[in-house]
PDB file of N, CA and C in Angstrom:
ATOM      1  N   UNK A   1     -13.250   0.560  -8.119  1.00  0.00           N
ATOM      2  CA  UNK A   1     -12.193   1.391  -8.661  1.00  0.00           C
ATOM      3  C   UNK A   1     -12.237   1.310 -10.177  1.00  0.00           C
ATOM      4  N   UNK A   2     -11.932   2.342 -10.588  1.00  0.00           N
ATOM      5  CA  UNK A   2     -12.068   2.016 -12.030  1.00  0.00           C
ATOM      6  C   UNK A   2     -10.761   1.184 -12.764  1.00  0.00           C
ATOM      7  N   UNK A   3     -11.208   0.741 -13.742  1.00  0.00           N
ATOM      8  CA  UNK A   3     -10.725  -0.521 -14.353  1.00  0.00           C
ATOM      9  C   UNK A   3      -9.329   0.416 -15.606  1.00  0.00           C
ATOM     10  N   UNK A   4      -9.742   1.605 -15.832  1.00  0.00           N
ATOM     11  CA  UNK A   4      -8.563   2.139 -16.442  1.00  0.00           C
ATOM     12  C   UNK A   4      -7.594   2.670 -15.721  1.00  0.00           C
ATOM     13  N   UNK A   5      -7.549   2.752 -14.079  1.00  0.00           N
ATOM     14  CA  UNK A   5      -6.433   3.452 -13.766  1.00  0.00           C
ATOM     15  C   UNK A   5      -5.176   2.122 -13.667  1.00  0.00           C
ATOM     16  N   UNK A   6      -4.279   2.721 -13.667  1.00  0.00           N
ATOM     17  CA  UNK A   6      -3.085   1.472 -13.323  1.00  0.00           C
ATOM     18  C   UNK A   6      -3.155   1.010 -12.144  1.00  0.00           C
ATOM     19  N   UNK A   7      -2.818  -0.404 -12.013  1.00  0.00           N
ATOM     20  CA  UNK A   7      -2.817  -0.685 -10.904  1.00  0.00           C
ATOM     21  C   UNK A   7      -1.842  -0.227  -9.814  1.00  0.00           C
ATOM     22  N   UNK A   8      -0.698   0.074  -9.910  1.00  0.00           N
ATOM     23  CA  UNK A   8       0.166   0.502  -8.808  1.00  0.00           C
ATOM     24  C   UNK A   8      -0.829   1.544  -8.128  1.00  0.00           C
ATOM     25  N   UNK A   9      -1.969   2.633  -9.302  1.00  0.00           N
ATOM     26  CA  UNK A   9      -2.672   3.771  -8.363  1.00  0.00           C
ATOM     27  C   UNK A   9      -3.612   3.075  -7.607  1.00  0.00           C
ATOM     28  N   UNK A  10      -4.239   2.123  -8.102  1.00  0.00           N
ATOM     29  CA  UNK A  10      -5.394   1.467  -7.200  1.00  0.00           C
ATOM     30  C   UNK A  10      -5.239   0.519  -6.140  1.00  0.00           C
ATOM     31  N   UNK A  11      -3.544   0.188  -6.152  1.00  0.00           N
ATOM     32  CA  UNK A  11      -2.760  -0.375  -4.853  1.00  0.00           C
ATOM     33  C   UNK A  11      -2.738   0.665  -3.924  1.00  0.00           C
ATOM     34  N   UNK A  12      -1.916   2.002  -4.458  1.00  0.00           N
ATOM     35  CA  UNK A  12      -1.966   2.438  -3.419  1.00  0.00           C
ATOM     36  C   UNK A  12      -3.200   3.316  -3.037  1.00  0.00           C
ATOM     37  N   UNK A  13      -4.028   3.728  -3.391  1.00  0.00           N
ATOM     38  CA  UNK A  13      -5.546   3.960  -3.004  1.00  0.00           C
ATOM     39  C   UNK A  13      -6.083   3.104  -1.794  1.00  0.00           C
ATOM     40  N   UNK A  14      -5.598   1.666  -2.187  1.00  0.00           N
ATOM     41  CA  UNK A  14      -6.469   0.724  -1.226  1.00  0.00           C
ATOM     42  C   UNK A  14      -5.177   1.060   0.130  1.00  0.00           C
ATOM     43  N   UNK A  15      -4.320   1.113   0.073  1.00  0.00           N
ATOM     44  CA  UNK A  15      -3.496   1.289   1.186  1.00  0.00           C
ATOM     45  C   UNK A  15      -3.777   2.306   1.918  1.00  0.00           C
ATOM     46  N   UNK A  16      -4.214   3.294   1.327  1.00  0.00           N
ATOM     47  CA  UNK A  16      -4.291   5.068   1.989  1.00  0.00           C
ATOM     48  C   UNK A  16      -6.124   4.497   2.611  1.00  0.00           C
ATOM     49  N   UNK A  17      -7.004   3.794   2.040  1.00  0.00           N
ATOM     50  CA  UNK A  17      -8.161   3.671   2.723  1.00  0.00           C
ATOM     51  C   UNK A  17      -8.100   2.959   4.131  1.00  0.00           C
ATOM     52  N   UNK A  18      -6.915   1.629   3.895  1.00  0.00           N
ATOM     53  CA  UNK A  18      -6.861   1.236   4.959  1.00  0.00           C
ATOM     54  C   UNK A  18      -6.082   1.754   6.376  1.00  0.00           C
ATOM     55  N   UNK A  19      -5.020   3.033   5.749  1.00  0.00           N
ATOM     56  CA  UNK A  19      -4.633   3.633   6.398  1.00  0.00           C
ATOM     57  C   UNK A  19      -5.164   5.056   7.187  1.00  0.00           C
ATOM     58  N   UNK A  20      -6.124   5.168   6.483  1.00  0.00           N
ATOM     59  CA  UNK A  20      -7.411   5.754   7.268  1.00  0.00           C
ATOM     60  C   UNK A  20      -7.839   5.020   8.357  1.00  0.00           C
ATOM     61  N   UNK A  21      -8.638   4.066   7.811  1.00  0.00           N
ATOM     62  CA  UNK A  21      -9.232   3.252   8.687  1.00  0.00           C
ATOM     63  C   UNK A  21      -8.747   3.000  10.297  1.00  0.00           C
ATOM     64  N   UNK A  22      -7.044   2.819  10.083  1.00  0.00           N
ATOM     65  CA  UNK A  22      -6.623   2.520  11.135  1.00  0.00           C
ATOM     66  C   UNK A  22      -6.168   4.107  11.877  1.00  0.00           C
ATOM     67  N   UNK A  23      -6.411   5.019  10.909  1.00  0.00           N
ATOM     68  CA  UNK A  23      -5.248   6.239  11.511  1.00  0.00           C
ATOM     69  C   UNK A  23      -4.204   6.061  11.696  1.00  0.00           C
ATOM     70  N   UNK A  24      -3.335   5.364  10.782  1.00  0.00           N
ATOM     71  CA  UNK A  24      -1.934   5.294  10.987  1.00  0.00           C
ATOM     72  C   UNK A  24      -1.284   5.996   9.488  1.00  0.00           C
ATOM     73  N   UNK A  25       0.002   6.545   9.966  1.00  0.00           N
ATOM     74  CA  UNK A  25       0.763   7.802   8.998  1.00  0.00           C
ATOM     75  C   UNK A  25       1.436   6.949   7.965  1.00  0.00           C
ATOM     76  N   UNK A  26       1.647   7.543   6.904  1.00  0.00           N
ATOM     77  CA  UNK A  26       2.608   6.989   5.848  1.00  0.00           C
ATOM     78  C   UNK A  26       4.015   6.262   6.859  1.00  0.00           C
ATOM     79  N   UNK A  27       4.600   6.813   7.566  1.00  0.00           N
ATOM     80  CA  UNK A  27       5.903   6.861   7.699  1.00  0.00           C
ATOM     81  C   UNK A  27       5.832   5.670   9.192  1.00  0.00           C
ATOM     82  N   UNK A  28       4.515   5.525   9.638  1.00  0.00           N
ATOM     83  CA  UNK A  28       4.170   4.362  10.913  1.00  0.00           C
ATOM     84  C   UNK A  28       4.316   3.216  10.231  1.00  0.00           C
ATOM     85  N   UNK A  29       3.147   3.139   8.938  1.00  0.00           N
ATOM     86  CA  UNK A  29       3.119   2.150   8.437  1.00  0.00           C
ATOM     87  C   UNK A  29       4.217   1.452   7.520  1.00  0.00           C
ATOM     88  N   UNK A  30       5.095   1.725   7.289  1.00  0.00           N
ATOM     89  CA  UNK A  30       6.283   1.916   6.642  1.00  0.00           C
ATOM     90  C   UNK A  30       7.632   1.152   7.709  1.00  0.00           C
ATOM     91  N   UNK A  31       7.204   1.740   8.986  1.00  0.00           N
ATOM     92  CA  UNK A  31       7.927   0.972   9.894  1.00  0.00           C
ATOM     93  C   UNK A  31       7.076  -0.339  10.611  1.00  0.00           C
ATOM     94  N   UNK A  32       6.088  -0.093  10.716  1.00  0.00           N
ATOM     95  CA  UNK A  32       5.084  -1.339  10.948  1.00  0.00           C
ATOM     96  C   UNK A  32       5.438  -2.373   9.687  1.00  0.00           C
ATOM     97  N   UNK A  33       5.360  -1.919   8.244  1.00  0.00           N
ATOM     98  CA  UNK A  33       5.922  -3.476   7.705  1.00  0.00           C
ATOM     99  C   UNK A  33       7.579  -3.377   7.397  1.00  0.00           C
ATOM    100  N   UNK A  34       8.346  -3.033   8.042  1.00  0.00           N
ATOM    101  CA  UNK A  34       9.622  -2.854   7.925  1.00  0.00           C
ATOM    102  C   UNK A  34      10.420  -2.319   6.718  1.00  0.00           C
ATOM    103  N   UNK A  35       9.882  -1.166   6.199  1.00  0.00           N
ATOM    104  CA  UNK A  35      10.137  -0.527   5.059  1.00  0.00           C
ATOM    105  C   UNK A  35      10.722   0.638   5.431  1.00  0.00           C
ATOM    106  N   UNK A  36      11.612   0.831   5.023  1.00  0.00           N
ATOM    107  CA  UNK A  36      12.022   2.337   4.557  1.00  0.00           C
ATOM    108  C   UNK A  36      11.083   3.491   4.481  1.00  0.00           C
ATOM    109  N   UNK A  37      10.886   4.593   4.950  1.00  0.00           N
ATOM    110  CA  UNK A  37       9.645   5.253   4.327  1.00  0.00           C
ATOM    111  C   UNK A  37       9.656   5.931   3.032  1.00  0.00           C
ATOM    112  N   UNK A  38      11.387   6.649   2.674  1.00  0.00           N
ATOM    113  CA  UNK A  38      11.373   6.630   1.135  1.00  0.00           C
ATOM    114  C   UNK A  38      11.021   5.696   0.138  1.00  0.00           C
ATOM    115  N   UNK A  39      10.972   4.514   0.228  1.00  0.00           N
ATOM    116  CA  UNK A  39      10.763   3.766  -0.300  1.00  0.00           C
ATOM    117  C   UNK A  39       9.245   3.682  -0.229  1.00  0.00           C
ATOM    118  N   UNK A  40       8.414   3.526   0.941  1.00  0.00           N
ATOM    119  CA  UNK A  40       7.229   3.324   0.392  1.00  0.00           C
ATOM    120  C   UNK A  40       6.611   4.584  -0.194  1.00  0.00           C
ATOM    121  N   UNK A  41       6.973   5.541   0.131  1.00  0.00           N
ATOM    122  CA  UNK A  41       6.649   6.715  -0.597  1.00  0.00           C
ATOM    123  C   UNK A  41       6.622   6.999  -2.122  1.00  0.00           C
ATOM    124  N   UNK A  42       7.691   6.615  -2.531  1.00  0.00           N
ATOM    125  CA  UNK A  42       7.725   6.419  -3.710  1.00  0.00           C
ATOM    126  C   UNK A  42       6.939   5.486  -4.833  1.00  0.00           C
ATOM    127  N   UNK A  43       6.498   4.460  -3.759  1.00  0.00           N
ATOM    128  CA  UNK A  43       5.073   3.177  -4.043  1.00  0.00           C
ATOM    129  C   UNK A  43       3.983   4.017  -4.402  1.00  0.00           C
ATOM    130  N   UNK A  44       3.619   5.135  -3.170  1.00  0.00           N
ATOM    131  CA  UNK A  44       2.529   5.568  -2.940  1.00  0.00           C
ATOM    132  C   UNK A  44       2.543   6.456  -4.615  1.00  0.00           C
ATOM    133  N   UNK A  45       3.127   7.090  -4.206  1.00  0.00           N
ATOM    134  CA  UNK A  45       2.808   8.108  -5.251  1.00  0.00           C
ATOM    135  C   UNK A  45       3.609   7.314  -6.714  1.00  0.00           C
ATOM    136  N   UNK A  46       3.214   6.207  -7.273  1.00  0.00           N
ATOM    137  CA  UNK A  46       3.339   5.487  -8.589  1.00  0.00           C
ATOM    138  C   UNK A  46       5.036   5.885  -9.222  1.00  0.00           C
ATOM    139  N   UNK A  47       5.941   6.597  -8.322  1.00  0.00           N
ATOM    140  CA  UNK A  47       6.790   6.736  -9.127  1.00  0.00           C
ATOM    141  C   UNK A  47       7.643   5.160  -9.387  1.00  0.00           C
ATOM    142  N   UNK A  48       7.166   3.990  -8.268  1.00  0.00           N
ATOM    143  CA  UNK A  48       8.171   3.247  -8.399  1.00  0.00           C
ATOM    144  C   UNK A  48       7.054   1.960  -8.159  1.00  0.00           C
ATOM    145  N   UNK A  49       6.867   0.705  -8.757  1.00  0.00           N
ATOM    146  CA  UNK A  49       5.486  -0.419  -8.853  1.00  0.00           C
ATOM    147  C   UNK A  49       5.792  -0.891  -7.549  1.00  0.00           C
ATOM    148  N   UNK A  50       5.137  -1.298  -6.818  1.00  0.00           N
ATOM    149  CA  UNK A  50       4.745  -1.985  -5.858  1.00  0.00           C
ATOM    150  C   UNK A  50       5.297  -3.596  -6.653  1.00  0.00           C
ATOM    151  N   UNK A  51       5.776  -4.270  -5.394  1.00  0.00           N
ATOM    152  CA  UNK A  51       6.408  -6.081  -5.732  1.00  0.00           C
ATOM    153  C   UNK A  51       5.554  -6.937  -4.604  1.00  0.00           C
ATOM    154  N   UNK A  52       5.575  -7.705  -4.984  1.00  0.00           N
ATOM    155  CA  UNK A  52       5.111  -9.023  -4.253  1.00  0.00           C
ATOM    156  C   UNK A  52       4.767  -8.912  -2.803  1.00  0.00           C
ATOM    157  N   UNK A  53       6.445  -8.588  -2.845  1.00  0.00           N
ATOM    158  CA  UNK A  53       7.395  -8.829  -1.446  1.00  0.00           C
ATOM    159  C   UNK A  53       6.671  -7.225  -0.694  1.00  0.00           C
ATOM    160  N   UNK A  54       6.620  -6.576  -1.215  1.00  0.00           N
ATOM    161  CA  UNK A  54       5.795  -4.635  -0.618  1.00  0.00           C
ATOM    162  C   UNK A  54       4.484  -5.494  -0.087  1.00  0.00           C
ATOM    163  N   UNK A  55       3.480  -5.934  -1.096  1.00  0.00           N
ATOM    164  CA  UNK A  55       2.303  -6.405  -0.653  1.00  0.00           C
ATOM    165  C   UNK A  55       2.184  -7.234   0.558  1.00  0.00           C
ATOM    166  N   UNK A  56       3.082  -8.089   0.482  1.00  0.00           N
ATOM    167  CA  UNK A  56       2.762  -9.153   1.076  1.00  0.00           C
ATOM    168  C   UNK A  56       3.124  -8.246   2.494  1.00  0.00           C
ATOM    169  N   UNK A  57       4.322  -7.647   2.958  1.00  0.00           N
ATOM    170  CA  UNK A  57       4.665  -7.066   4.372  1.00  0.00           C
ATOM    171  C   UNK A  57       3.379  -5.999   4.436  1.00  0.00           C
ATOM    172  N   UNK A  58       2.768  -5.213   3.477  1.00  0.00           N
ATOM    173  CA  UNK A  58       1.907  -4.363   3.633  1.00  0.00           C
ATOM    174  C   UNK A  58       0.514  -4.758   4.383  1.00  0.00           C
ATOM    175  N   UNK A  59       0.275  -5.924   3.523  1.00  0.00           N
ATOM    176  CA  UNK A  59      -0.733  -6.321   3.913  1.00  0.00           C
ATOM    177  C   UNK A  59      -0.709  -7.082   5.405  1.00  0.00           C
ATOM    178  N   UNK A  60       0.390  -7.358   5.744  1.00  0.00           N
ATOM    179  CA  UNK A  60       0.519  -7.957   7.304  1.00  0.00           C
ATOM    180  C   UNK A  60       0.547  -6.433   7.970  1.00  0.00           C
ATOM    181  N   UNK A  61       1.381  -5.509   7.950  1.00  0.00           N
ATOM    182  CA  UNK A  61       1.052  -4.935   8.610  1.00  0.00           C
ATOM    183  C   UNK A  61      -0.372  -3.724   8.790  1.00  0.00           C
ATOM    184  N   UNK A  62      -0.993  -4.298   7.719  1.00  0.00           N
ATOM    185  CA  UNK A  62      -2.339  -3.697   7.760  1.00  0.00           C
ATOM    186  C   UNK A  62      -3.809  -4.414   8.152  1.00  0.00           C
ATOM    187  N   UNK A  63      -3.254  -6.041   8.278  1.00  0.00           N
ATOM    188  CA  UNK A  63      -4.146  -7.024   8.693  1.00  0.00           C
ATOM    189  C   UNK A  63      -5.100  -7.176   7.819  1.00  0.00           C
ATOM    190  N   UNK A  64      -4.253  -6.894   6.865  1.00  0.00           N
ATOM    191  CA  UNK A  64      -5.459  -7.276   5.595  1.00  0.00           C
ATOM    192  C   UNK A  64      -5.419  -8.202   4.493  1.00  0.00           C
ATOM    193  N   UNK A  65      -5.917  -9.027   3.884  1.00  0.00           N
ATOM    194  CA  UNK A  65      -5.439  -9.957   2.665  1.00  0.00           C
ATOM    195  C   UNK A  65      -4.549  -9.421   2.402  1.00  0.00           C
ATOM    196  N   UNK A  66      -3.604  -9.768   0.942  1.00  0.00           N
ATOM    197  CA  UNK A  66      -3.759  -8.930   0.225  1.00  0.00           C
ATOM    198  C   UNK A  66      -4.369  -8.524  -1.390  1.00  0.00           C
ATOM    199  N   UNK A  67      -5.192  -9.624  -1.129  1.00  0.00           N
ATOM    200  CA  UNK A  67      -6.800  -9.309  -1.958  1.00  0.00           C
ATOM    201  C   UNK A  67      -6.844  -8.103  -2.040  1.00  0.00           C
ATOM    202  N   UNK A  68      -7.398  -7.577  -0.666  1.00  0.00           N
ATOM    203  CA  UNK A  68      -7.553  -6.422  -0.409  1.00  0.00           C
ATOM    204  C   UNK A  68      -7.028  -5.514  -1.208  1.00  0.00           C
ATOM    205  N   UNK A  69      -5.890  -5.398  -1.081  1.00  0.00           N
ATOM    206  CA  UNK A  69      -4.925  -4.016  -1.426  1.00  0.00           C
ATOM    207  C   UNK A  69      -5.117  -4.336  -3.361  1.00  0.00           C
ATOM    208  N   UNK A  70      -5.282  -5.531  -3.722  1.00  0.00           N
ATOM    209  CA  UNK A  70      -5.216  -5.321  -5.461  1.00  0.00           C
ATOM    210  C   UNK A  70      -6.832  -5.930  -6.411  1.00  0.00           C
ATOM    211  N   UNK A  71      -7.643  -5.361  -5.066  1.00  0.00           N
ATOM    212  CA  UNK A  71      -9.099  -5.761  -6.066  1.00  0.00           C
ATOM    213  C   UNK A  71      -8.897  -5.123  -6.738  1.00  0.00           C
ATOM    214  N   UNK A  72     -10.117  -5.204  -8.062  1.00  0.00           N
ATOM    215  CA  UNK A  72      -9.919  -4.444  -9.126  1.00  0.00           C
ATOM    216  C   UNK A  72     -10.937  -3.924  -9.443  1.00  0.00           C
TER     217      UNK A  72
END
């Protein structure tokens, strides 16, 4: 990923790949880590930073580090 975009975009990039991967919808995964879906929506699309606490449920419910979601 490139090294100039912000990270909140290259968080959620890695989320939308893994949410490919699995074929699961914005609004599944959202209830899979017990989120609101306005709320993660608003992650997705950078209007609002991603926290700790987003990653950490994200990444459980995506079975992924969350390495994953903030390589760089």
């Amino acid at each position: 990923m490139l090294s100039g975009t912000p990270i909140r975009a290259r968080v959620a990039t890695a989320i939308r790949i893994e949410m490919a991967r699995r074929q699961i919808s914005q609004s599944r995964l959202a209830e899979m880590a017990g989120m609101r879906q306005a709320v993660l929506s608003r992650r997705m699309t950078g209007e609002t930073a991603f926290d700790l606490d987003d990653l950490d449920r994200l990444s459980a419910a995506l079975g992924v580090p969350v390495s994953t979601l903030v390589a760089i």
